[in-house]
N, C-alpha and C. Protein backbone atom coordinates (compact mmCIF):
# COMPACT_ATOMS: atom_id res chain seq x y z
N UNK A 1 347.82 210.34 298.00
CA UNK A 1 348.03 210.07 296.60
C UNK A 1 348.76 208.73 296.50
N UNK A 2 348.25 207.64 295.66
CA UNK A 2 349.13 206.78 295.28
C UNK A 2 349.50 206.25 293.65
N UNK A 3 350.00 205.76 293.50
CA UNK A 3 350.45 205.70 292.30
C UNK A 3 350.20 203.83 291.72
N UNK A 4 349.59 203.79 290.37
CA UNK A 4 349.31 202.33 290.47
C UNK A 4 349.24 201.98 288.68
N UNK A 5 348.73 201.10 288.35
CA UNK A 5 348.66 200.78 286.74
C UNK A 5 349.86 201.19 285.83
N UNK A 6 351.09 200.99 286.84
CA UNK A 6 352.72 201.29 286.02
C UNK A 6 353.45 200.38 284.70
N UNK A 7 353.44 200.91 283.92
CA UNK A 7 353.76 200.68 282.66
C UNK A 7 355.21 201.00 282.23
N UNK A 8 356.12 200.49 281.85
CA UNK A 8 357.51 201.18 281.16
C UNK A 8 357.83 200.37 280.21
N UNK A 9 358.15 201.02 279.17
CA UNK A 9 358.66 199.85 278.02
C UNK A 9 359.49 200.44 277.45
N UNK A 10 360.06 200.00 276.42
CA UNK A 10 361.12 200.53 275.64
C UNK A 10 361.06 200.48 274.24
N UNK A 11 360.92 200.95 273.77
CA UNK A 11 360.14 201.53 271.74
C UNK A 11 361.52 201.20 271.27
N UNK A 12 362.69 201.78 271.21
CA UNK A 12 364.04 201.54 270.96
C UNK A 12 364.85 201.80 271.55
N UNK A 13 366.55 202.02 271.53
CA UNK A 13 367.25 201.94 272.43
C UNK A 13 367.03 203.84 272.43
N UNK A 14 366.62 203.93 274.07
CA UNK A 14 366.95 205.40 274.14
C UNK A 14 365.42 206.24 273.76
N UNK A 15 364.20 205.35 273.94
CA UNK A 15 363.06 206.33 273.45
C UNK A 15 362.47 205.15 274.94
N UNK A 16 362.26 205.20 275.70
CA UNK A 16 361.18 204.71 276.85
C UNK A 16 360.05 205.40 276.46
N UNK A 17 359.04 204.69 277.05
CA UNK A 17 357.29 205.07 277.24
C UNK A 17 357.10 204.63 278.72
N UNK A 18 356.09 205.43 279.12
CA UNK A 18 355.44 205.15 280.59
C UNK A 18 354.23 205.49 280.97
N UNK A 19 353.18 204.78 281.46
CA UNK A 19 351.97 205.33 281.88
C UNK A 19 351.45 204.59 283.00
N UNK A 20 351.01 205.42 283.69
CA UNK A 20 350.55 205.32 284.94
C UNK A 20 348.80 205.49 285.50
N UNK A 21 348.74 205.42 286.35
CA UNK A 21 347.17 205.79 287.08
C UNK A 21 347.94 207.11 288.53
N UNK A 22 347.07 207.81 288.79
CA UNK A 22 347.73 208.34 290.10
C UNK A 22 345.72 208.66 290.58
N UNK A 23 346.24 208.35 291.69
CA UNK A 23 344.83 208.23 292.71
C UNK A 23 345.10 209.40 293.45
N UNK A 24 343.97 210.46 293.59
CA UNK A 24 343.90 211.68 294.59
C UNK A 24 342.86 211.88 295.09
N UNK A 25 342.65 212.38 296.12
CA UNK A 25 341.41 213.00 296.84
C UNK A 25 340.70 214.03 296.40
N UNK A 26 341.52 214.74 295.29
CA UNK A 26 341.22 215.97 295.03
C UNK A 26 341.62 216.36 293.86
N UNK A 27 340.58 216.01 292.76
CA UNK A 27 340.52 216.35 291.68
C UNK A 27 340.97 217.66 290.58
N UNK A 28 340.84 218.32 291.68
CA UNK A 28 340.69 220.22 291.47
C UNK A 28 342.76 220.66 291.02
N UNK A 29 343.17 219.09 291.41
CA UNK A 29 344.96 219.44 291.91
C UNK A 29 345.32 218.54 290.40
N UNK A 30 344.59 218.05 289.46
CA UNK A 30 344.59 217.34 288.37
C UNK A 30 346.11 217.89 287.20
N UNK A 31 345.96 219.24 287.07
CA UNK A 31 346.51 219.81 286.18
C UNK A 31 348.06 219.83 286.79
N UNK A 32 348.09 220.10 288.55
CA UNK A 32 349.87 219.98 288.81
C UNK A 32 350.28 219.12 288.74
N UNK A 33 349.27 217.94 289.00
CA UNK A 33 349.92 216.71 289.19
C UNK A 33 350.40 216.01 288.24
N UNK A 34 349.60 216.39 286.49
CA UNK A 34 349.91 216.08 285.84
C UNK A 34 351.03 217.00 285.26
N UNK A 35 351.52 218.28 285.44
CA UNK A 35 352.81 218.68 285.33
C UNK A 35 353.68 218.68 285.72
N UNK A 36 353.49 218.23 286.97
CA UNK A 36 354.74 217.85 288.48
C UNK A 36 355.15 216.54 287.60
N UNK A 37 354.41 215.61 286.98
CA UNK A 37 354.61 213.83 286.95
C UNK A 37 355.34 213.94 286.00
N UNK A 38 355.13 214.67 285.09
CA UNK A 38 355.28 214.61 283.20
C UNK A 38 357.05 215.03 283.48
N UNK A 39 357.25 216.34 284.29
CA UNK A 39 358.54 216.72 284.11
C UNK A 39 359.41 216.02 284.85
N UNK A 40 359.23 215.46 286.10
CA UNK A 40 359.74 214.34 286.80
C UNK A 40 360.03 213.23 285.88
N UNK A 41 359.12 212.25 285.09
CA UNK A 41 359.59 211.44 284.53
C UNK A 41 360.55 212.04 283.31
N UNK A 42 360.46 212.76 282.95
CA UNK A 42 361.53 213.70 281.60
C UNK A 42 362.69 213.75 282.13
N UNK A 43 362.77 214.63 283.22
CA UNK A 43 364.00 214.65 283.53
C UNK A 43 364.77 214.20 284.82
N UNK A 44 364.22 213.37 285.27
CA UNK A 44 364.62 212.39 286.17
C UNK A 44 364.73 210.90 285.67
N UNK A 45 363.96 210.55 285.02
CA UNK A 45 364.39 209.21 284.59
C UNK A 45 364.59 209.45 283.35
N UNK A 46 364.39 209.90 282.22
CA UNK A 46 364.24 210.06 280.77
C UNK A 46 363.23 209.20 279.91
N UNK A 47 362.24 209.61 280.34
CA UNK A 47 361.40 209.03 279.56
C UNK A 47 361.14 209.57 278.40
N UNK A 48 360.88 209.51 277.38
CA UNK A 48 360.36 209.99 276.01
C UNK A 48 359.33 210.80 275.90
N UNK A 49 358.11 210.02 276.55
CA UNK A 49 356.88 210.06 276.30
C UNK A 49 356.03 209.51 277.73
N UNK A 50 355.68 209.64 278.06
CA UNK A 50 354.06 209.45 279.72
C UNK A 50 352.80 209.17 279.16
N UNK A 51 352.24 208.72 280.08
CA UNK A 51 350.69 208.99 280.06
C UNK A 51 350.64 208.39 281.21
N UNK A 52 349.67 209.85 281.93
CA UNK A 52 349.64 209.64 283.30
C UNK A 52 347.69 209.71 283.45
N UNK A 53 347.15 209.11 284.23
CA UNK A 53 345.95 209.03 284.36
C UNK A 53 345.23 209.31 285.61
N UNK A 54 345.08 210.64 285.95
CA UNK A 54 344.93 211.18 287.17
C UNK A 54 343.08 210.45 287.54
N UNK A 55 342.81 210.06 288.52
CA UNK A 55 341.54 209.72 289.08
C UNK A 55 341.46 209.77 290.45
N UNK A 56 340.10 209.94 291.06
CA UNK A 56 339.34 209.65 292.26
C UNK A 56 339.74 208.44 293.43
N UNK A 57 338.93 207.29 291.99
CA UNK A 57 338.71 205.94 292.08
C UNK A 57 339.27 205.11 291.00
N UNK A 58 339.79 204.02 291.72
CA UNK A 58 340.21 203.15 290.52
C UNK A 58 339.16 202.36 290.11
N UNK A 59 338.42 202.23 288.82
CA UNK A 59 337.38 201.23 288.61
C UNK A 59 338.04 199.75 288.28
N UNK A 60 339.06 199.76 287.64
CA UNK A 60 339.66 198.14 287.65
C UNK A 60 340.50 197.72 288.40
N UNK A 61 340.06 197.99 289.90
CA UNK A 61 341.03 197.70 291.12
C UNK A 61 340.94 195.91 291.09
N UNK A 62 340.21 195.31 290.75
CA UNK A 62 340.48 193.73 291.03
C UNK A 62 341.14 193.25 289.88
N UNK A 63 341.07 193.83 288.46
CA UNK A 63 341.61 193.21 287.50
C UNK A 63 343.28 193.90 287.92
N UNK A 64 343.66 194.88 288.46
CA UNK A 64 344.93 195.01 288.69
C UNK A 64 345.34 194.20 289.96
N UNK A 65 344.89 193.58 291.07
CA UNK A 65 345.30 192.74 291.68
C UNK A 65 345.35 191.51 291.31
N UNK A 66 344.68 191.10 290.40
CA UNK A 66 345.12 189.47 289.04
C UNK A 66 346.15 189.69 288.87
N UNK A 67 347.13 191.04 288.17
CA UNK A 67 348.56 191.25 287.76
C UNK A 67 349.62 191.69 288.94
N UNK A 68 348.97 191.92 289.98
CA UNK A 68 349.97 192.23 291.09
C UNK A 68 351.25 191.72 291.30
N UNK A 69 352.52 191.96 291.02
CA UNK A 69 353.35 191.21 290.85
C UNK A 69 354.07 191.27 292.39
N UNK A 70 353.45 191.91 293.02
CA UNK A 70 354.28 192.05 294.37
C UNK A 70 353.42 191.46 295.31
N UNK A 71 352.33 190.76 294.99
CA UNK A 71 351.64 189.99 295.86
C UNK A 71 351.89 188.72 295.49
N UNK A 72 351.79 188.05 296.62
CA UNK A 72 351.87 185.92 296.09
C UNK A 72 350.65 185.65 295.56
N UNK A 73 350.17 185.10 294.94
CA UNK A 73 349.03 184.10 294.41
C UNK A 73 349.00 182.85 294.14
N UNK A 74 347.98 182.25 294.31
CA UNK A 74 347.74 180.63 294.33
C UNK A 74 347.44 180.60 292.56
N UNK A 75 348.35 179.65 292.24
CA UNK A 75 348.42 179.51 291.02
C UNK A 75 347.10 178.57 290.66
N UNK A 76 346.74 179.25 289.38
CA UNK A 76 345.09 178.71 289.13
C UNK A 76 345.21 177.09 288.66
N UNK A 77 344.71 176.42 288.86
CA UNK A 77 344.54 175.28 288.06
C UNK A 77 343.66 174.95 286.72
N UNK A 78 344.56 174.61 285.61
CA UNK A 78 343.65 174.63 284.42
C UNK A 78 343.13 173.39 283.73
């Protein structure tokens, strides 16, 4: 399982939002994962509100390595 397309923002002081992608092998495990995630972010970090996006496959795996912030990139020339 990995975790990818991470989102956190802040609506006002004390209401966070968060949404995610989570990648599994095994589809069939959809429903814990999305109740394991939901209550984890509630009451471990305090989030407000989630949206978690359980999948297979990621289909916009290259448009999320354009935003990769933990990779270096050659800055484009315009």
């Amino acid at each position: 399982m990995n975790v990818h397309h991470i989102h956190a923002w802040s609506i006002t002081p004390g209401v966070n939002i968060f949404s995610t992608h989570v990648h599994t092998d095994d589809l069939s495990k959809t429903d814990d994962i999305l109740q394991k995630a939901t209550k984890m972010l509630k009451e471990e970090f305090d989030f407000y509100f989630s949206t978690i996006q359980v999948e297979k496959e990621c289909v916009d795996i290259a448009e999320a390595a354009d935003i990769d912030i933990t990779k270096e990139r050659k800055r484009q020339e315009t």
